[in-house]
Protein backbone atom coordinates (compact mmCIF):
# COMPACT_ATOMS: atom_id res chain seq x y z
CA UNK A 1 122.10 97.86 73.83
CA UNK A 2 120.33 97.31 70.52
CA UNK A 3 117.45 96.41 72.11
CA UNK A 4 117.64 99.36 74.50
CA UNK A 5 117.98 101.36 71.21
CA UNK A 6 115.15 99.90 69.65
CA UNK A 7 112.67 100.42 72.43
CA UNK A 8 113.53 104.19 72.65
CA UNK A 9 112.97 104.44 68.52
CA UNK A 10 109.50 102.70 68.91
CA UNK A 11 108.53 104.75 71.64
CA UNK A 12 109.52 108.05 70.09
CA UNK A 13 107.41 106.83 66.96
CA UNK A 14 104.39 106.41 68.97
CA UNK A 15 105.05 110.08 70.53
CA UNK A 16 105.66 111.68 67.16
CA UNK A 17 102.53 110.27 66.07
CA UNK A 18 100.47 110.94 68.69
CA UNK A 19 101.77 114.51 68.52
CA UNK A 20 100.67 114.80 65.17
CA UNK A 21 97.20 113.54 65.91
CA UNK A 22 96.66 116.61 68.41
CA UNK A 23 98.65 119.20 66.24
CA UNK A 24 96.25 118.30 63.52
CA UNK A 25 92.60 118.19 65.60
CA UNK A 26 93.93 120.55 67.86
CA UNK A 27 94.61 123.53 65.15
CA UNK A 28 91.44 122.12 63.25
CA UNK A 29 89.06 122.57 65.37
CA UNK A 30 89.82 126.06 66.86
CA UNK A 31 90.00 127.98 62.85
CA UNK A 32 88.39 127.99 60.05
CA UNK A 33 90.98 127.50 57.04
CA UNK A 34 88.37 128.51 54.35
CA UNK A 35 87.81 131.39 55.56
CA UNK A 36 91.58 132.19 56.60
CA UNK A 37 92.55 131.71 52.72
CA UNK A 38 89.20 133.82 51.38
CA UNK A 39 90.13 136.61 53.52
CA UNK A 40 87.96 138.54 56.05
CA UNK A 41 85.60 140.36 53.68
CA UNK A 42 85.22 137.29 51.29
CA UNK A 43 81.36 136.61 51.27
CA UNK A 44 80.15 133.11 52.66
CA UNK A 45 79.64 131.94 49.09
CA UNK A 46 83.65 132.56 48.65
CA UNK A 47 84.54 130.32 51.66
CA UNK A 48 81.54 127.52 50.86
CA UNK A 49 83.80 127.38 47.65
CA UNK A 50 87.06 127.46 48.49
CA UNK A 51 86.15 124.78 51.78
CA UNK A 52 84.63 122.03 49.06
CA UNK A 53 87.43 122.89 46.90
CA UNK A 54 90.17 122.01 49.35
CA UNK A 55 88.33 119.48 50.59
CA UNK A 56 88.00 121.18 54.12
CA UNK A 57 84.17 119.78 53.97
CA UNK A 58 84.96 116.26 54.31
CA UNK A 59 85.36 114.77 58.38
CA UNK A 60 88.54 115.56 59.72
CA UNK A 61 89.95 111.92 59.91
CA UNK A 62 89.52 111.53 56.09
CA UNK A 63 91.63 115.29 56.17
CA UNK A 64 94.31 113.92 58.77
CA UNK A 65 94.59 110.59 56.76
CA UNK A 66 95.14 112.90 53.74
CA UNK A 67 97.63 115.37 55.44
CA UNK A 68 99.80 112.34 57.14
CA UNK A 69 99.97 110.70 53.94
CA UNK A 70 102.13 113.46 52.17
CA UNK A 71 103.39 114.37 55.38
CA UNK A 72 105.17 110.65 54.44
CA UNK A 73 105.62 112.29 51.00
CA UNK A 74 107.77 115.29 51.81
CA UNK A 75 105.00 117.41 51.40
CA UNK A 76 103.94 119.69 54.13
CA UNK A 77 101.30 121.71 52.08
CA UNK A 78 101.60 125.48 50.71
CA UNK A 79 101.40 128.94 53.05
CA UNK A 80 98.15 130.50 52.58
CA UNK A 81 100.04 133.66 53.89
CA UNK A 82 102.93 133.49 51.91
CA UNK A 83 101.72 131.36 48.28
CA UNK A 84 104.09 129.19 48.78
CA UNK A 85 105.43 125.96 49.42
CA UNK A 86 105.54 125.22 53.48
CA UNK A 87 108.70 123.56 53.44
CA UNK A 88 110.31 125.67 51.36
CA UNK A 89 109.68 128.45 54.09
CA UNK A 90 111.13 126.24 56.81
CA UNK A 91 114.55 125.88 54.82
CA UNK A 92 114.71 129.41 54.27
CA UNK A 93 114.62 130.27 58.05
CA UNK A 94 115.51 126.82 59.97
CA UNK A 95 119.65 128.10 59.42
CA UNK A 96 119.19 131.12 61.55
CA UNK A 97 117.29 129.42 64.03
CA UNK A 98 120.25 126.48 64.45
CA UNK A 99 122.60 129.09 64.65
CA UNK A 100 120.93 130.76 67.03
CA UNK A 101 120.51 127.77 69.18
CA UNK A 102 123.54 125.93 68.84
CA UNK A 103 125.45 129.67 70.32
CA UNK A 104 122.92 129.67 72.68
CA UNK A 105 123.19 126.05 74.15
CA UNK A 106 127.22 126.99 73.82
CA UNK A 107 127.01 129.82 76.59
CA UNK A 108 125.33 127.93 78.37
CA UNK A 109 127.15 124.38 78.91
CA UNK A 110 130.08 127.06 78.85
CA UNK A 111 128.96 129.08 81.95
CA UNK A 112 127.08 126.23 83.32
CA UNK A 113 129.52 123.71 83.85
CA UNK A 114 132.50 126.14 84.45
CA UNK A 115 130.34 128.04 87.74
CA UNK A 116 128.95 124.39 89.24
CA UNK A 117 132.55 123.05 88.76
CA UNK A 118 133.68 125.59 90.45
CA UNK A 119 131.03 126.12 92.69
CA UNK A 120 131.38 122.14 93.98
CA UNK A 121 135.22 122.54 94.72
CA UNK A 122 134.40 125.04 97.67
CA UNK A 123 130.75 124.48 98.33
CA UNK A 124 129.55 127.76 100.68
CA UNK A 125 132.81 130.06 99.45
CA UNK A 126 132.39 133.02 97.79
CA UNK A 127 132.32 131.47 94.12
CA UNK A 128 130.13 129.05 94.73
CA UNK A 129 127.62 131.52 96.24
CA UNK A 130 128.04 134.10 93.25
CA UNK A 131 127.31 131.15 90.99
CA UNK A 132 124.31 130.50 92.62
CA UNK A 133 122.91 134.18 92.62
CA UNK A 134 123.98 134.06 89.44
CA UNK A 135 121.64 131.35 88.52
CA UNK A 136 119.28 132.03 90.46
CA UNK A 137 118.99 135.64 88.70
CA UNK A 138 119.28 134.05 85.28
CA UNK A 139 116.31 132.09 85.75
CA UNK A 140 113.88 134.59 87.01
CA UNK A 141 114.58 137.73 84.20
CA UNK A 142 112.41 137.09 81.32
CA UNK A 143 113.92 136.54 78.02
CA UNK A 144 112.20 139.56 76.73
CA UNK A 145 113.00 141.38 79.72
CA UNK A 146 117.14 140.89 79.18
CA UNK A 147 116.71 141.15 75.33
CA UNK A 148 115.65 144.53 75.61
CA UNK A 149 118.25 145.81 78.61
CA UNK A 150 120.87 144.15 76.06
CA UNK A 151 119.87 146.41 73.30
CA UNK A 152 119.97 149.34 75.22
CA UNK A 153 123.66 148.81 76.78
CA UNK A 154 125.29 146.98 73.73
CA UNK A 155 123.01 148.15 71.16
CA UNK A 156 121.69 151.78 72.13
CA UNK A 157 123.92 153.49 74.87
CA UNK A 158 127.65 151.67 73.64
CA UNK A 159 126.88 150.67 69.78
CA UNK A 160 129.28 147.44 69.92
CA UNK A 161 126.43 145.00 68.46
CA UNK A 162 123.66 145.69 65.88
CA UNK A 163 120.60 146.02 67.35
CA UNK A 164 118.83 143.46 65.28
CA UNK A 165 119.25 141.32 62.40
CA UNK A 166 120.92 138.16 61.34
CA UNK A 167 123.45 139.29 58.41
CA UNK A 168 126.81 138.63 60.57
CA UNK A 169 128.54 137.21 63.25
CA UNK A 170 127.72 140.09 65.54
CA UNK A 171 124.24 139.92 65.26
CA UNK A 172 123.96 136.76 66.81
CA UNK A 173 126.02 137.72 69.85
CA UNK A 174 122.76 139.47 72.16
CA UNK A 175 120.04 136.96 71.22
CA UNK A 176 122.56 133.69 71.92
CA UNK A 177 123.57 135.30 75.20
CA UNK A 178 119.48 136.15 75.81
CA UNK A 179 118.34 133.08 74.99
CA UNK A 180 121.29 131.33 76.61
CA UNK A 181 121.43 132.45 80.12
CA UNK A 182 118.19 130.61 80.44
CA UNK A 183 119.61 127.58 80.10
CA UNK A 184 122.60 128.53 83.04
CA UNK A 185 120.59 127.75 86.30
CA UNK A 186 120.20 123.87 85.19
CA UNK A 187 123.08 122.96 84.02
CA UNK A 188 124.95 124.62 86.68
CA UNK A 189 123.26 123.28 89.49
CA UNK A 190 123.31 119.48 88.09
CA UNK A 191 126.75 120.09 87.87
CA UNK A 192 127.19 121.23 91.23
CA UNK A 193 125.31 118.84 92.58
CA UNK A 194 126.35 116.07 90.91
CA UNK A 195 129.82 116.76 91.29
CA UNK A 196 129.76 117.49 95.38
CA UNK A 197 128.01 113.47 95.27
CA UNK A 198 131.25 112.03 93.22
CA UNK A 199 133.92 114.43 94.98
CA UNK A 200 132.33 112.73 98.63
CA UNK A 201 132.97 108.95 96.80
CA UNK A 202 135.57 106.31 97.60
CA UNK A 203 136.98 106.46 94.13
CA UNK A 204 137.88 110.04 94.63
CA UNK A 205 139.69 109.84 97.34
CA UNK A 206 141.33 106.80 96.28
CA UNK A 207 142.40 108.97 93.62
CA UNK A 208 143.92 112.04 95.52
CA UNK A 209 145.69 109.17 97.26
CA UNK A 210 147.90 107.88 94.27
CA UNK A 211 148.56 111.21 93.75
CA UNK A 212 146.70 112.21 91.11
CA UNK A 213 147.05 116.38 89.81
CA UNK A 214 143.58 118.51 91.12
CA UNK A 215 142.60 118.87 87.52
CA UNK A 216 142.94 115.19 87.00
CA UNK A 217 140.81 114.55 89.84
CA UNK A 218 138.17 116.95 88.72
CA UNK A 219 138.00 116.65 84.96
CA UNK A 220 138.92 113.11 84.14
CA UNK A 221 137.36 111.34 86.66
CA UNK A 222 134.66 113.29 89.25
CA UNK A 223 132.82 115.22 86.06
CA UNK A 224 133.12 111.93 83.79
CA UNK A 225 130.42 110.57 86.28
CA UNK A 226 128.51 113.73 87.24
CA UNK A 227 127.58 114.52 83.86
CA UNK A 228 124.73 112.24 83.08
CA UNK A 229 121.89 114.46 84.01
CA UNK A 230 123.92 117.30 82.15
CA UNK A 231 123.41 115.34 79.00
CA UNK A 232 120.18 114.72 79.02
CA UNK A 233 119.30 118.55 80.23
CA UNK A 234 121.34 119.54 77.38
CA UNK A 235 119.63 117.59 74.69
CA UNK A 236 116.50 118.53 76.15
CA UNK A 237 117.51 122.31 75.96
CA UNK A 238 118.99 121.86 72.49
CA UNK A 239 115.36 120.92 71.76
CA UNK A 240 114.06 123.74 73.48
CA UNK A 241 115.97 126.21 71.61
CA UNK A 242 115.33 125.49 68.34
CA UNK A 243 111.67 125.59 69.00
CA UNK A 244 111.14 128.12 71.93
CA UNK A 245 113.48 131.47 70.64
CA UNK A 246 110.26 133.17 69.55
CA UNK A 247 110.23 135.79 72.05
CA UNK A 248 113.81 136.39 71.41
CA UNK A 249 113.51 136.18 67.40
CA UNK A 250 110.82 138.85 67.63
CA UNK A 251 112.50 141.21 69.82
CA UNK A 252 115.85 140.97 67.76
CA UNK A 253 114.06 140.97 64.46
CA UNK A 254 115.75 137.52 63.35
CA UNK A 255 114.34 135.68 60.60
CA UNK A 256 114.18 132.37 62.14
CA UNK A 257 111.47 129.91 62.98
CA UNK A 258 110.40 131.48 65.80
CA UNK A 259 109.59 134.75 64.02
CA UNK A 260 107.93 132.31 61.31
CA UNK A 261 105.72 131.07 63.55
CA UNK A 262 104.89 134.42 65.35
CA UNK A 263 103.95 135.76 62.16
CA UNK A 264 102.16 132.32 60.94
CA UNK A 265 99.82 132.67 64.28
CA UNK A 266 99.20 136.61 63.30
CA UNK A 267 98.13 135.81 59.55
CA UNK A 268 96.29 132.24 61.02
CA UNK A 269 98.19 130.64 58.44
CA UNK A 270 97.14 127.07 59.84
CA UNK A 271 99.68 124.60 57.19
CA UNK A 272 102.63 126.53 58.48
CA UNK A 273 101.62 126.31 62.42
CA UNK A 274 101.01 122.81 61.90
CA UNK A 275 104.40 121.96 60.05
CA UNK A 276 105.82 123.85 62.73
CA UNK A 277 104.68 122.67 65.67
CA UNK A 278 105.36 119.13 64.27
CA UNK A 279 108.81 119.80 63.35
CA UNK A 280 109.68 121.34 66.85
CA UNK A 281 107.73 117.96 68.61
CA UNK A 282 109.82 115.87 66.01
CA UNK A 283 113.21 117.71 66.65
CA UNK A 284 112.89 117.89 70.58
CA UNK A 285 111.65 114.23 70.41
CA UNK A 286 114.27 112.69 68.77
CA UNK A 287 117.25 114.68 70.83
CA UNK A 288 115.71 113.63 73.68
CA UNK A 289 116.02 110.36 72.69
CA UNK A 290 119.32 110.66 71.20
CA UNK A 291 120.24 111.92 75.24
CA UNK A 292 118.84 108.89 76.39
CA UNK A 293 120.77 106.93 74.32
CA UNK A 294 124.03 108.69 74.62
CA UNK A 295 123.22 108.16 78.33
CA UNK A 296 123.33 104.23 78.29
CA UNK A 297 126.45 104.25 76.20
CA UNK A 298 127.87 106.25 78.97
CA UNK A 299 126.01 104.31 82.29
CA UNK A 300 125.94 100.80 81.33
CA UNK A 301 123.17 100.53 84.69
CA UNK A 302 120.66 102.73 82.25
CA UNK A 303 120.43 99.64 80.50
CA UNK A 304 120.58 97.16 82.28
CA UNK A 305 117.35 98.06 84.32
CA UNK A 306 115.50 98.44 81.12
């Protein structure tokens, strides 16, 4: 297991890296930060200036060795948009986005596993089919699209939440269900599936034959071994969340990451896309790997094929 372990963390490493490489060459190559910290009327004199002065003239390995070195340092650089220290921005807003996320993912393993359970113990009846409408519906509305039909029915027509925000509880109710029902059609139908597999197995049966309660049967031991893929969808969604609720940040005015970045990409502020995009690739990165693990704790097969 520890070498399983340690194969995953070197692998991840290589990934992270390799993700910073093309964050960094990537946003590099396609602006010009001189001239995004001058301004658009500065004159070319300005920008010659201010590129020899942050050393934006020198070849963009010596710059990438530069930037990964304090990247090891803790220090991610300062906002040209906001004067101020990048990180400092991303502990500001990274609380709202967890929140947001962490509700989010909730509703969804919530909904999820509660329809394909239900769904598997009568495949083709009338709950199974309504959870896979259901699903199917969830996955092909926009986020944007729901966010705003939300607003108008919860928000607009019957004022039970705000319409945007992230002061309270409530405010966090629309976006989490937004950006959870995205999440809905995967988990349920692993969970469906996987559970129709283990309800058809030997064990199963064996079990309903000693007389074990329905519940028993389902809970303890037929979603014990359907879960896998549900646990490494859901660290792979967990990931997803934190670093994909832009849409739904902007459309519920939430001061999160995803609203950082929207407004970082508006005001070509290139130190905080570049933090950002490297923190989401880190975060996603190392849950996924963290599913992976948790996997092989749970299937003992995981790693013994490795």
């Amino acid at each position: 297991m520890i070498l399983f372990i340690l194969k995953r963390c070197l692998l991840a490493t290589l990934v992270v890296l390799t993700v910073s490489i093309a964050t960094f060459f990537l946003l590099n190559a396609s602006t010009d930060p001189a001239s995004a910290i001058a301004g658009e009327n500065a004159d070319q004199e300005v920008v010659e200036q201010i590129r020899i002065q942050y050393g934006f003239d020198r070849p963009l390995v010596v710059q990438y060795a530069s930037w990964i070195g304090r990247l090891a340092q803790g220090d991610f650089g300062d906002s040209y948009y906001w004067k101020q220290p990048v990180l400092d921005l991303f502990i500001e807003r990274a609380p709202v986005t967890v929140m947001l996320a962490v509700s989010a993912l909730s509703i969804s393993i919530i909904v999820g596993l509660t329809l394909g359970i239900l769904g598997a113990r009568n495949p083709d009846g009338w709950v199974d089919r309504f959870a896979l409408a259901l699903g199917t519906s969830a996955q092909a509305i926009p986020n944007f699209w729901l966010g705003l039909i939300m607003i108008i029915l919860f928000a607009v027509m019957v004022p039970i939440f705000p319409v945007s925000g992230d002061a309270t509880w409530q405010h966090y109710v629309l976006p989490a269900f937004v950006l959870g029902m995205s999440t809905v059609p995967q988990i349920l139908r692993l969970t469906r599936a996987g559970m129709i597999e283990v309800l058809g197995s030997d064990f199963i049966r064996t079990a309903r034959a000693k007389g074990f309660m329905q519940g028993q049967v389902m809970l303890r031991h037929a979603l014990r071994n359907a879960i896998l893929p549900v646990v490494s969808v859901i660290a792979i969604q967990l990931g997803y969340k934190l670093g994909g609720s832009l849409i739904t940040e902007t459309i519920f005015n939430m001061n999160g990451l995803g609203r950082l970045a929207y407004e970082s990409i508006l005001g070509a502020d290139v130190p905080t896309i570049q933090m950002l995009v490297f923190m989401f690739a880190l975060i996603f990165i190392v849950l996924t790997t963290l599913g992976e693990i948790l996997n092989a704790l749970l299937d003992p097969r995981i790693r013994m094929g490795q």
